[in-house]
C-alpha atoms as a PDB file:
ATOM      1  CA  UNK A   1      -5.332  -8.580   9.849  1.00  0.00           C
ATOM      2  CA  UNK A   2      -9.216 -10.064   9.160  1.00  0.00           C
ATOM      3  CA  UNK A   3     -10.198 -11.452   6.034  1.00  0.00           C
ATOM      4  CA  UNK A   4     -13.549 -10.061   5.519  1.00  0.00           C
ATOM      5  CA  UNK A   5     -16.494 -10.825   2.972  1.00  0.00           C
ATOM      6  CA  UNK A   6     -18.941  -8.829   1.463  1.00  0.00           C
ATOM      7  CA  UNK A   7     -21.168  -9.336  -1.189  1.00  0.00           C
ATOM      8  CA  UNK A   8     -18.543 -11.991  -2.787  1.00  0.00           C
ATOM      9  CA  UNK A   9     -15.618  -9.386  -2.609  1.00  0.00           C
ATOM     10  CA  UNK A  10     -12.865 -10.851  -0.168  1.00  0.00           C
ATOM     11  CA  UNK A  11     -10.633  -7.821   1.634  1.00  0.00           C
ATOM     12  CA  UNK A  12      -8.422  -7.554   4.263  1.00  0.00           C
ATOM     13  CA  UNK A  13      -9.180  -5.285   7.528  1.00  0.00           C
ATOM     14  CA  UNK A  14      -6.784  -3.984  10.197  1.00  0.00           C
ATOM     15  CA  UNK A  15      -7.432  -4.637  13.929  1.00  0.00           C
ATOM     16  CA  UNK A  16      -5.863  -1.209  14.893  1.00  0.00           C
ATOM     17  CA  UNK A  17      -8.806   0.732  12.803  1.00  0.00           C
ATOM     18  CA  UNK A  18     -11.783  -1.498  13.875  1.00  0.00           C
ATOM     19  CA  UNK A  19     -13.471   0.513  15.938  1.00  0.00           C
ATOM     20  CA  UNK A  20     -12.418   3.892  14.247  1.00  0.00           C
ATOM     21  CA  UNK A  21     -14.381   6.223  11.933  1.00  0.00           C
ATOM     22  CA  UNK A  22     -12.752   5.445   9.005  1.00  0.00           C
ATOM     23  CA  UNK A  23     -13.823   3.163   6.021  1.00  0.00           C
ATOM     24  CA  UNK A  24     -10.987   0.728   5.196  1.00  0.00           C
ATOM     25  CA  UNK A  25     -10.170  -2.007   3.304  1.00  0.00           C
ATOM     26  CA  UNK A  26      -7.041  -3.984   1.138  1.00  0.00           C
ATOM     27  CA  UNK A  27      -8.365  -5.564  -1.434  1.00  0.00           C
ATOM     28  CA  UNK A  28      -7.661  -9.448  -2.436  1.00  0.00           C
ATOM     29  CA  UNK A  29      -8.023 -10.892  -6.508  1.00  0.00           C
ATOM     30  CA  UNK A  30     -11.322 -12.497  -5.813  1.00  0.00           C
ATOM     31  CA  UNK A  31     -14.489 -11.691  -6.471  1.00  0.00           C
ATOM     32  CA  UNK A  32     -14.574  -9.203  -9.672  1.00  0.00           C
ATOM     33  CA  UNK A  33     -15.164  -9.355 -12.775  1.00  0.00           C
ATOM     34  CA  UNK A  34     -12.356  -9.821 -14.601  1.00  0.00           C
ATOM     35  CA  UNK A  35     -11.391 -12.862 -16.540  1.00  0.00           C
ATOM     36  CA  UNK A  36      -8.274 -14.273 -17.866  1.00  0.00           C
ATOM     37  CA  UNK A  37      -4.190 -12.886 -15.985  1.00  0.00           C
ATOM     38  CA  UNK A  38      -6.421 -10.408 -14.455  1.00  0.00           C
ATOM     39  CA  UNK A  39      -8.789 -12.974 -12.577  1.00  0.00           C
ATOM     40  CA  UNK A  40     -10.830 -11.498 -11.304  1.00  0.00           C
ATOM     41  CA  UNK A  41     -10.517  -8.172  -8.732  1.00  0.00           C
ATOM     42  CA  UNK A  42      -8.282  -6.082 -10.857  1.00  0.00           C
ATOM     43  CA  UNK A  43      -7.761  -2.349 -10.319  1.00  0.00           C
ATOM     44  CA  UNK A  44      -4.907  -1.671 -12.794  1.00  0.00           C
ATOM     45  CA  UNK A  45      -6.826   0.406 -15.852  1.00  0.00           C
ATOM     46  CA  UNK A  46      -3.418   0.367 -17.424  1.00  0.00           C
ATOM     47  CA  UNK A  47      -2.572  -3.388 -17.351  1.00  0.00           C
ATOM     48  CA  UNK A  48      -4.692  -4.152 -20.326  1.00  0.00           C
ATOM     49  CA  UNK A  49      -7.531  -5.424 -18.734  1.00  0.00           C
ATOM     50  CA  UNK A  50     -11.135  -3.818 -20.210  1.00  0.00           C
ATOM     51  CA  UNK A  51     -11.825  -0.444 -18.795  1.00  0.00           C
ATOM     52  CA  UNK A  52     -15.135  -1.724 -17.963  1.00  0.00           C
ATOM     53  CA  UNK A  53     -14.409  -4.556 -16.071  1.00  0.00           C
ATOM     54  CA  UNK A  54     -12.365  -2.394 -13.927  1.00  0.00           C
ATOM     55  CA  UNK A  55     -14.840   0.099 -13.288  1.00  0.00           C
ATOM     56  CA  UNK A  56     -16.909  -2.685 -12.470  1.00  0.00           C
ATOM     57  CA  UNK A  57     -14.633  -4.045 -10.434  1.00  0.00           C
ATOM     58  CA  UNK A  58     -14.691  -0.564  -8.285  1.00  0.00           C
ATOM     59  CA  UNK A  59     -18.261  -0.079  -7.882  1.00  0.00           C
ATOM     60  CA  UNK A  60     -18.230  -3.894  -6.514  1.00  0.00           C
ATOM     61  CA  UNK A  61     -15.280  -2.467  -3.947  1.00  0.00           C
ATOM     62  CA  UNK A  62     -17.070   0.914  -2.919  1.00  0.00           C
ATOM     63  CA  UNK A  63     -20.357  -1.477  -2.598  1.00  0.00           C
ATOM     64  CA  UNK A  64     -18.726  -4.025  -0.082  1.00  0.00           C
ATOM     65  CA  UNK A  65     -16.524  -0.828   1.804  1.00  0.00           C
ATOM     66  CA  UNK A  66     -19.985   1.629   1.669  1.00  0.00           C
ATOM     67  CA  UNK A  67     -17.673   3.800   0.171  1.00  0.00           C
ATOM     68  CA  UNK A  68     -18.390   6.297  -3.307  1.00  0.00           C
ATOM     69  CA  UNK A  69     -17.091   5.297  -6.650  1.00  0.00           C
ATOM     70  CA  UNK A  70     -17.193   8.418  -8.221  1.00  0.00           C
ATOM     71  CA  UNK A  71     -15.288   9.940  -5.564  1.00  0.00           C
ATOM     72  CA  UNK A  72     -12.356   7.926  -5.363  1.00  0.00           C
ATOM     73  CA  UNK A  73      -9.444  10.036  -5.769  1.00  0.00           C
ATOM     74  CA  UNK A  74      -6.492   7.694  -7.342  1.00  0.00           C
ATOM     75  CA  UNK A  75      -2.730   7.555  -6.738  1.00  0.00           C
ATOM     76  CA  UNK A  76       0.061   7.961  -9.886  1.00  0.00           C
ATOM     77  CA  UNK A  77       3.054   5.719  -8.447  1.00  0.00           C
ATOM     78  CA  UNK A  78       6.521   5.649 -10.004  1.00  0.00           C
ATOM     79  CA  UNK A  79       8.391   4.705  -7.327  1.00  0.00           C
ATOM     80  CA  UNK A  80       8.767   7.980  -5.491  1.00  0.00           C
ATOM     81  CA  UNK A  81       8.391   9.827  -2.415  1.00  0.00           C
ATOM     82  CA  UNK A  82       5.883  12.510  -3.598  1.00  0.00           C
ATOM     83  CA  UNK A  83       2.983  12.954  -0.962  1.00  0.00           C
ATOM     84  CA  UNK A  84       0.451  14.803  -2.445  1.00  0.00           C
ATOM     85  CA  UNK A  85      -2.582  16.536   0.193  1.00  0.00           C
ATOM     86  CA  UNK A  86      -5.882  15.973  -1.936  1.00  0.00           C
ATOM     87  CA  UNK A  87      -8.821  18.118  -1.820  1.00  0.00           C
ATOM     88  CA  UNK A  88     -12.799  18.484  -2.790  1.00  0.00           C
ATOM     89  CA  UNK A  89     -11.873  19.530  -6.125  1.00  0.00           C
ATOM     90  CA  UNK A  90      -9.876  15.476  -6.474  1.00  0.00           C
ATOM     91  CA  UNK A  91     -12.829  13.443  -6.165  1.00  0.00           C
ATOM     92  CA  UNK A  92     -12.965  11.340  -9.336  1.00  0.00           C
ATOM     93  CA  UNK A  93      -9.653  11.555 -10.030  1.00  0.00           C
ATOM     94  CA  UNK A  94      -8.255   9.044 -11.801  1.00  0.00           C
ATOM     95  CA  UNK A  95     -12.294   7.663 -12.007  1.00  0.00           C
ATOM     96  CA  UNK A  96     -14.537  10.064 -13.430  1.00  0.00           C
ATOM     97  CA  UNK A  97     -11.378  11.726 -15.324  1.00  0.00           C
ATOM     98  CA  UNK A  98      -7.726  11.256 -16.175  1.00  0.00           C
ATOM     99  CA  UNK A  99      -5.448  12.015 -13.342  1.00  0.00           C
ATOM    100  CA  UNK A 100      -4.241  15.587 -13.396  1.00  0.00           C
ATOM    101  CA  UNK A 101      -1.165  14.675 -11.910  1.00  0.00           C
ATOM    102  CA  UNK A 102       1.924  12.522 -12.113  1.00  0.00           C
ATOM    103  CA  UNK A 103       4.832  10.811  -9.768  1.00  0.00           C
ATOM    104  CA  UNK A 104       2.362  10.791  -6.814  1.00  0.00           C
ATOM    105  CA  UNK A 105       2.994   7.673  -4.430  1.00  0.00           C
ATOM    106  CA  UNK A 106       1.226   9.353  -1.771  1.00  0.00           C
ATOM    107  CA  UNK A 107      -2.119  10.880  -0.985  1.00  0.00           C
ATOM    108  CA  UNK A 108      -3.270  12.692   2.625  1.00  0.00           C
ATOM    109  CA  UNK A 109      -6.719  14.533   2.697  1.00  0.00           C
ATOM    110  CA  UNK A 110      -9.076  15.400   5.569  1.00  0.00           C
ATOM    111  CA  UNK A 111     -11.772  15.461   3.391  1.00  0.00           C
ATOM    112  CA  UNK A 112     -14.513  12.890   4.358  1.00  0.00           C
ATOM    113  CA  UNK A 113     -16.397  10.686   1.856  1.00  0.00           C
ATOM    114  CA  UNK A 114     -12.938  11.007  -0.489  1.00  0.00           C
ATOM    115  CA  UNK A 115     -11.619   7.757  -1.044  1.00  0.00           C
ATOM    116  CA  UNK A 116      -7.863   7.330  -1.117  1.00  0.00           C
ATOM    117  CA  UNK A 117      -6.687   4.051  -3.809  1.00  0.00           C
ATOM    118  CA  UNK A 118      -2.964   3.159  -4.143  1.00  0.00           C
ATOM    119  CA  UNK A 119      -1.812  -0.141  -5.916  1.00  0.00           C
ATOM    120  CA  UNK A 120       0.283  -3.312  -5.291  1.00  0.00           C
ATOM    121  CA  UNK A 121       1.782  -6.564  -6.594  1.00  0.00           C
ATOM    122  CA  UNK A 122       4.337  -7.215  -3.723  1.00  0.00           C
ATOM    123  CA  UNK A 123       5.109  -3.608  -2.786  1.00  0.00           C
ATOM    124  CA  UNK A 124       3.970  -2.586   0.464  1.00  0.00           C
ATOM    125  CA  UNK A 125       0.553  -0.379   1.109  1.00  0.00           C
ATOM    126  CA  UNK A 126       0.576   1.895   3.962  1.00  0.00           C
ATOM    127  CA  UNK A 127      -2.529   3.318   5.308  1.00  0.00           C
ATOM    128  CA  UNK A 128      -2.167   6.012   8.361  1.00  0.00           C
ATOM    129  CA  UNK A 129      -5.269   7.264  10.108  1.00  0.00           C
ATOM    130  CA  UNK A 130      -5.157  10.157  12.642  1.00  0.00           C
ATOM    131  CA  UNK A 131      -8.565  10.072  14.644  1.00  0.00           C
ATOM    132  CA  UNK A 132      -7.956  13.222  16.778  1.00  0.00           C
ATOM    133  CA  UNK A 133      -7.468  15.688  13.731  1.00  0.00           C
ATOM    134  CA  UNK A 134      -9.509  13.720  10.985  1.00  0.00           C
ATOM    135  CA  UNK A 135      -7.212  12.899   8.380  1.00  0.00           C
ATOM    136  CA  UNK A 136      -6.236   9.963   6.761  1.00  0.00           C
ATOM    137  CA  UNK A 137      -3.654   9.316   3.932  1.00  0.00           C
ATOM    138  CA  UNK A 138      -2.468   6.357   2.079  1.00  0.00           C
ATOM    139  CA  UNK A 139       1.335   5.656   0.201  1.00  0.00           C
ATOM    140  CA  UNK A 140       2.734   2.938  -2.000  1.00  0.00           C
ATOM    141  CA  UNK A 141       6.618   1.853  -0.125  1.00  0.00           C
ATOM    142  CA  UNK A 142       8.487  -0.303  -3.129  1.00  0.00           C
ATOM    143  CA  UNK A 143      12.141  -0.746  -2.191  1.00  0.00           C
ATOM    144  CA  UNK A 144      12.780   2.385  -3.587  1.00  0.00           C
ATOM    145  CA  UNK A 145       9.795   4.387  -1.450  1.00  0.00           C
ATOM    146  CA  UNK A 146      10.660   2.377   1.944  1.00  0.00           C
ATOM    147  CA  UNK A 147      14.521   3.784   0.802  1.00  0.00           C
ATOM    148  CA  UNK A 148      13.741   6.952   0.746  1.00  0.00           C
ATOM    149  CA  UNK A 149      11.323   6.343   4.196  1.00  0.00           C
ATOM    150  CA  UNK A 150       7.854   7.252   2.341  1.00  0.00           C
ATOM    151  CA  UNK A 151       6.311   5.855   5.557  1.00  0.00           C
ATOM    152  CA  UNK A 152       8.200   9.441   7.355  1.00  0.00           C
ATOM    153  CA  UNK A 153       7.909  11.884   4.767  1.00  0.00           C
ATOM    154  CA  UNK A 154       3.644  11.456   4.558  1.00  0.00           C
ATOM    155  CA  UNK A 155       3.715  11.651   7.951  1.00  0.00           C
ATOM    156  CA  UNK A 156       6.211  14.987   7.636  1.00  0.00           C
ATOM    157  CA  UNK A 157       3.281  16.151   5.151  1.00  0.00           C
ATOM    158  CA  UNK A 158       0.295  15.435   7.894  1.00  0.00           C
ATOM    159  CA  UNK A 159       2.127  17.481  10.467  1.00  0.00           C
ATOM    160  CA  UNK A 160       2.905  20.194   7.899  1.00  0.00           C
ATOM    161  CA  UNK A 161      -0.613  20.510   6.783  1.00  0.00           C
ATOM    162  CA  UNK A 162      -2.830  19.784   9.366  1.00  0.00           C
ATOM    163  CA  UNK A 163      -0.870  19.770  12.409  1.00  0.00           C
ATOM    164  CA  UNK A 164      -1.585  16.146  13.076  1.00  0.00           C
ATOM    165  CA  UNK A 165       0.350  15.149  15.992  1.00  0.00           C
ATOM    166  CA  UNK A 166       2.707  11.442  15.677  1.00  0.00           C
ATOM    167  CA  UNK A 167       1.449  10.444  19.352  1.00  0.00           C
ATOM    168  CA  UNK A 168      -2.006  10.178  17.533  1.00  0.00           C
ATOM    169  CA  UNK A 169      -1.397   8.787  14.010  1.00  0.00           C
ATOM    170  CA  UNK A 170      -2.578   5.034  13.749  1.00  0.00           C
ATOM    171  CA  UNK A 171       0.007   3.219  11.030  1.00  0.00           C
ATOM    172  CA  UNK A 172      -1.233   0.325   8.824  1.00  0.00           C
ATOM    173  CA  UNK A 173       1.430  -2.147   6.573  1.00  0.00           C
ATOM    174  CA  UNK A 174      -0.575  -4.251   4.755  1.00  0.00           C
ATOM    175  CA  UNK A 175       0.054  -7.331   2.361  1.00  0.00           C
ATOM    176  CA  UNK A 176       3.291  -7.276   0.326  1.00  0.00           C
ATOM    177  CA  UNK A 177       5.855  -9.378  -0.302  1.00  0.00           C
ATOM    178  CA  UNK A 178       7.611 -10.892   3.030  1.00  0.00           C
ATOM    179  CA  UNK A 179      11.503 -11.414   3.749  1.00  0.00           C
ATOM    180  CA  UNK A 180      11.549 -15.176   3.074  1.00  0.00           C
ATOM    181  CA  UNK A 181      10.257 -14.315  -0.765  1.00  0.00           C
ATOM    182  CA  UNK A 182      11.749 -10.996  -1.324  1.00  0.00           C
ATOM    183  CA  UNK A 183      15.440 -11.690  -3.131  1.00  0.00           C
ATOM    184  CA  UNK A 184      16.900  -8.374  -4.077  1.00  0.00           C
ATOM    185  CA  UNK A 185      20.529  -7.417  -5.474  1.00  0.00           C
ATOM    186  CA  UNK A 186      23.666  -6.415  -3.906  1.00  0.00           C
ATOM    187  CA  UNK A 187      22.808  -2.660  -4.871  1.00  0.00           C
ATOM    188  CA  UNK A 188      19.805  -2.351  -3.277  1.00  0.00           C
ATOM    189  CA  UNK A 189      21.290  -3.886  -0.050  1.00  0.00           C
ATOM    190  CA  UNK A 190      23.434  -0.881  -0.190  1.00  0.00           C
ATOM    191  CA  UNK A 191      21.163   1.391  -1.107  1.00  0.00           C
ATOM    192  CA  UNK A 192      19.357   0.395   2.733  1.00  0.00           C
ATOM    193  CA  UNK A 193      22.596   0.394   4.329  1.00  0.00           C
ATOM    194  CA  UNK A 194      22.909   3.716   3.466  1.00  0.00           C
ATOM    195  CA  UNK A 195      19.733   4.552   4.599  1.00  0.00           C
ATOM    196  CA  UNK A 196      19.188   2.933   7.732  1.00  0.00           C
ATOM    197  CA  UNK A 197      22.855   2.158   9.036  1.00  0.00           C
ATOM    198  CA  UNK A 198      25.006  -0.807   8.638  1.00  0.00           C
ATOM    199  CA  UNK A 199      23.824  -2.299  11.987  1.00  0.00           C
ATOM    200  CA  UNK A 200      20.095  -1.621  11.395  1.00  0.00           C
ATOM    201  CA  UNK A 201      20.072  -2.451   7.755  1.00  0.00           C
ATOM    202  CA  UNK A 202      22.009  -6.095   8.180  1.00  0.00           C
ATOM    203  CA  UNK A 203      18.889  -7.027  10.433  1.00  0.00           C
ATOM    204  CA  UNK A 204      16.943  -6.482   7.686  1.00  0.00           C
ATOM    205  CA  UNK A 205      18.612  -8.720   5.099  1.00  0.00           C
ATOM    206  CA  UNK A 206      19.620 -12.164   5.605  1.00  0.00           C
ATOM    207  CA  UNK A 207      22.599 -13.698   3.687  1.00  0.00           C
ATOM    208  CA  UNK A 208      23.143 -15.658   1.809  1.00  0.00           C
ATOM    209  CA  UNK A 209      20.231 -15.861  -0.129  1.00  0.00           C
ATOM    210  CA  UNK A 210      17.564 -18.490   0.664  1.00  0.00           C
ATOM    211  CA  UNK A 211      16.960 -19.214  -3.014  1.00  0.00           C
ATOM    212  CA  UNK A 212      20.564 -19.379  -4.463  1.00  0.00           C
ATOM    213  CA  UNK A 213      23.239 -20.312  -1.801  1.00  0.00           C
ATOM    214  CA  UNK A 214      26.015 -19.834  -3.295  1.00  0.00           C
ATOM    215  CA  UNK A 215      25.456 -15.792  -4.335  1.00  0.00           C
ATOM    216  CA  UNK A 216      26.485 -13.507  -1.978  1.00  0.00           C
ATOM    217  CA  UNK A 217      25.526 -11.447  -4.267  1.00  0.00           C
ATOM    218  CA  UNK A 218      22.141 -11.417  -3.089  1.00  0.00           C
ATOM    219  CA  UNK A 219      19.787 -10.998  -0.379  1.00  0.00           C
ATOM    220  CA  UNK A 220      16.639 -11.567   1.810  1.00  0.00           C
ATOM    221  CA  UNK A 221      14.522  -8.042   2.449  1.00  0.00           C
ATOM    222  CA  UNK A 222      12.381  -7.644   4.721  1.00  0.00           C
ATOM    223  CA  UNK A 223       9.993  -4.893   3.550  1.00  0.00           C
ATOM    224  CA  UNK A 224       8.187  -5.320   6.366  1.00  0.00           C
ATOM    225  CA  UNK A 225      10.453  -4.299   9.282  1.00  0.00           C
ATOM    226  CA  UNK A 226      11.783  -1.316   6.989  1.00  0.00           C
ATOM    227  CA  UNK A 227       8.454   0.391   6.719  1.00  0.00           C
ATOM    228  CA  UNK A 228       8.188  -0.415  10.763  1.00  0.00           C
ATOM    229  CA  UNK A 229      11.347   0.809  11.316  1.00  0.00           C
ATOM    230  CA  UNK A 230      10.823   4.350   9.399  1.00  0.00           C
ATOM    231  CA  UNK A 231       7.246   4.681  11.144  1.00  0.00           C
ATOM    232  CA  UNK A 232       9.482   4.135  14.420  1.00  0.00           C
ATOM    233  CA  UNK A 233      11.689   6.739  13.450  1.00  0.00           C
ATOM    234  CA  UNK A 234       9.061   9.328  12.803  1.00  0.00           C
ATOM    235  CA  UNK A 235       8.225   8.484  16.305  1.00  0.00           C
ATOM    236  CA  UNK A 236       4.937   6.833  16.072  1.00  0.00           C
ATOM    237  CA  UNK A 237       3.983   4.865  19.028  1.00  0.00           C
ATOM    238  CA  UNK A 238       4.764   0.957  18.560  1.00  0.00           C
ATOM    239  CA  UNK A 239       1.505   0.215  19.828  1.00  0.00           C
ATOM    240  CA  UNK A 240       0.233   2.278  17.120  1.00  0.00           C
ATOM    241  CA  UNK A 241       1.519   0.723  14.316  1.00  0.00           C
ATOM    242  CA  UNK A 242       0.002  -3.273  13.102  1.00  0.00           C
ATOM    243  CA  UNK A 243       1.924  -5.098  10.261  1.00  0.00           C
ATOM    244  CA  UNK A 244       0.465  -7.999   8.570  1.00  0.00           C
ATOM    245  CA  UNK A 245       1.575 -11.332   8.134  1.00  0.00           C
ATOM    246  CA  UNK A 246      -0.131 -11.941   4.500  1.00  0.00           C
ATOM    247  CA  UNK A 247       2.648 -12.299   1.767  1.00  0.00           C
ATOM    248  CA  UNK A 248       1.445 -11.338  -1.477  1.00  0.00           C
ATOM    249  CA  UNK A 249       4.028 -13.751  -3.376  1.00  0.00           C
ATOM    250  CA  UNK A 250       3.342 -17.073  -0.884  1.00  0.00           C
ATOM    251  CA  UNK A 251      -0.410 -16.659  -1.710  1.00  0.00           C
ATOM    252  CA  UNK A 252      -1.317 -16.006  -5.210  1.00  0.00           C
ATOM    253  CA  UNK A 253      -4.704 -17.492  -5.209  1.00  0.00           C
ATOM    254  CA  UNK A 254      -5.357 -14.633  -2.791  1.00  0.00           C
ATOM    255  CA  UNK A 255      -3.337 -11.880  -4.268  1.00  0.00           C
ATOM    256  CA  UNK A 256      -1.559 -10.507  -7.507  1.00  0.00           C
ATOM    257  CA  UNK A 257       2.112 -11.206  -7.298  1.00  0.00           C
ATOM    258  CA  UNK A 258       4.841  -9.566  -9.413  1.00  0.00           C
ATOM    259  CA  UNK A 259       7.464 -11.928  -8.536  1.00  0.00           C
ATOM    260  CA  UNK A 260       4.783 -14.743  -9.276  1.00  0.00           C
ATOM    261  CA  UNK A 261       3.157 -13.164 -12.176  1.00  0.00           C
ATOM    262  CA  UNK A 262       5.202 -10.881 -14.040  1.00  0.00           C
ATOM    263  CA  UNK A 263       3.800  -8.046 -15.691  1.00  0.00           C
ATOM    264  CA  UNK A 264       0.552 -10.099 -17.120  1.00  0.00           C
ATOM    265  CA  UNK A 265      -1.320  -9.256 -13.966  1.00  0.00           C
ATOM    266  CA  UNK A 266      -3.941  -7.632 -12.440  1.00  0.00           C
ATOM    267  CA  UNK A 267      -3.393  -4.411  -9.294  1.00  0.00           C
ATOM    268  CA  UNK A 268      -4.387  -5.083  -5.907  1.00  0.00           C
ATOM    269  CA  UNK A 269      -5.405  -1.790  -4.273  1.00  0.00           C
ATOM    270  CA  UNK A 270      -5.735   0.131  -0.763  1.00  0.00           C
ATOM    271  CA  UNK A 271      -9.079   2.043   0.062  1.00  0.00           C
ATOM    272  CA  UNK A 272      -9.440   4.288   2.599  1.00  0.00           C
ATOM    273  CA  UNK A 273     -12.180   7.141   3.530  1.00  0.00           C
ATOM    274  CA  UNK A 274     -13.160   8.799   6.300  1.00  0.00           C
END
């Protein structure tokens, strides 16, 4: 990944969509408006931060991206693996009006000039681009999303609705929280045994836990290699697929971090537009 500058916002940018024709960009905590937890970038209207400041701090994004505020269509996350295709009639969402929808950790359109936002604190952002049919989509992967293989199930939806094709798809990860700072509890470890195999899953997390020894009730996750692994799965070309090596939690100058911040925080968020 690049860290970029524009106009005093600081983002990150993917090598694999450089030279594509698609507007991209994951955003960082500097150079917004907001003052106080939320210093500065913040995205999260619902984090108690003035709804102003975050509007403000959107038009500064879509400024520095050349993208349209008022067209930014926004995601509803809970943790889920809902994938919702967006259309003309979505731009503004969550912007210009309230969002008319809920539970939706995922958002696909082929729509150009509509801006696709999702949000993160340590959860991972994944951004997919596919350049032969046009479409893009975006999708928030928490434990519980990379669980349930989020990553696989938008790409499911792309094929579904537009008939993109998984030799084509480009596949983004982008900051979140990385395997040395990601402690998570015996049921969750399950939870990815389950869903990725004994054998595949133990690669994943490391035991005993870096941070208390003597647990073994707890673990080491590596978020990253999960979402990797599903995009793998869905059979997306490895040399289609770029994962970052910026941890959300190790650099909180940079970045909001949950496990650094708690909930008295500002969102990071995940722009994309063809």
């Amino acid at each position: 990944m690049n860290l970029e500058e524009n106009n005093g916002i600081k983002y990150l940018t993917f090598d694999l969509l450089k030279n594509e024709d698609v507007k991209y960009g994951f955003s960082t905590r500097i150079g917004g408006v907001s003052t106080g937890v939320y210093d500065s970038l913040n995205f999260g209207f619902n984090r108690g931060d003035s709804d102003e400041n975050v509007k403000e701090n959107y038009r500064r994004m879509a400024k520095a991206l050349n993208m349209n505020y008022e067209r930014m269509c926004l995601s509803k996350q809970t943790h889920t693996t809902n994938v919702r295709v967006v259309t003309e009639k979505d731009a503004g969402n969550g912007i210009l009006r309230p969002l008319p929808y809920d539970d939706v950790d995922g958002l696909i359109t082929n729509v150009p000039d509509l801006p696709l936002v999702t949000f993160f604190a340590d959860c991972i952002p994944l951004v997919l681009f596919d350049p032969k049919k046009r479409v893009i989509a975006a999708a928030h992967s928490g434990w519980r999303g990379t669980v349930g293989k989020i990553g696989k199930v938008t790409i499911e939806k792309m094929k579904e609705s537009f008939s993109c094709d998984t030799k084509d798809i480009l596949c983004c990860i982008a900051p979140g929280i990385c395997k040395d700072c990601y402690e998570v509890s015996s049921d969750v470890a399950e939870e990815f045994k389950s869903a990725f195999g004994k054998d595949v899953a133990e690669e994943m997390l490391l035991r005993p836990s870096l941070f208390h020894p003597g647990d073994k009730e707890k673990y080491m996750l590596d978020l990253w290699k999960a979402c990797k692994l599903v995009f793998l799965e869905a059979k997306i070309p490895k040399e289609h697929i770029e994962v970052t090596d910026y941890c959300t939690r190790c650099h909180p100058k940079l970045f909001y971090s949950h496990r650094v911040m708690g909930v008295n925080r500002g969102n990071l968020a995940s722009f994309i537009s063809l």
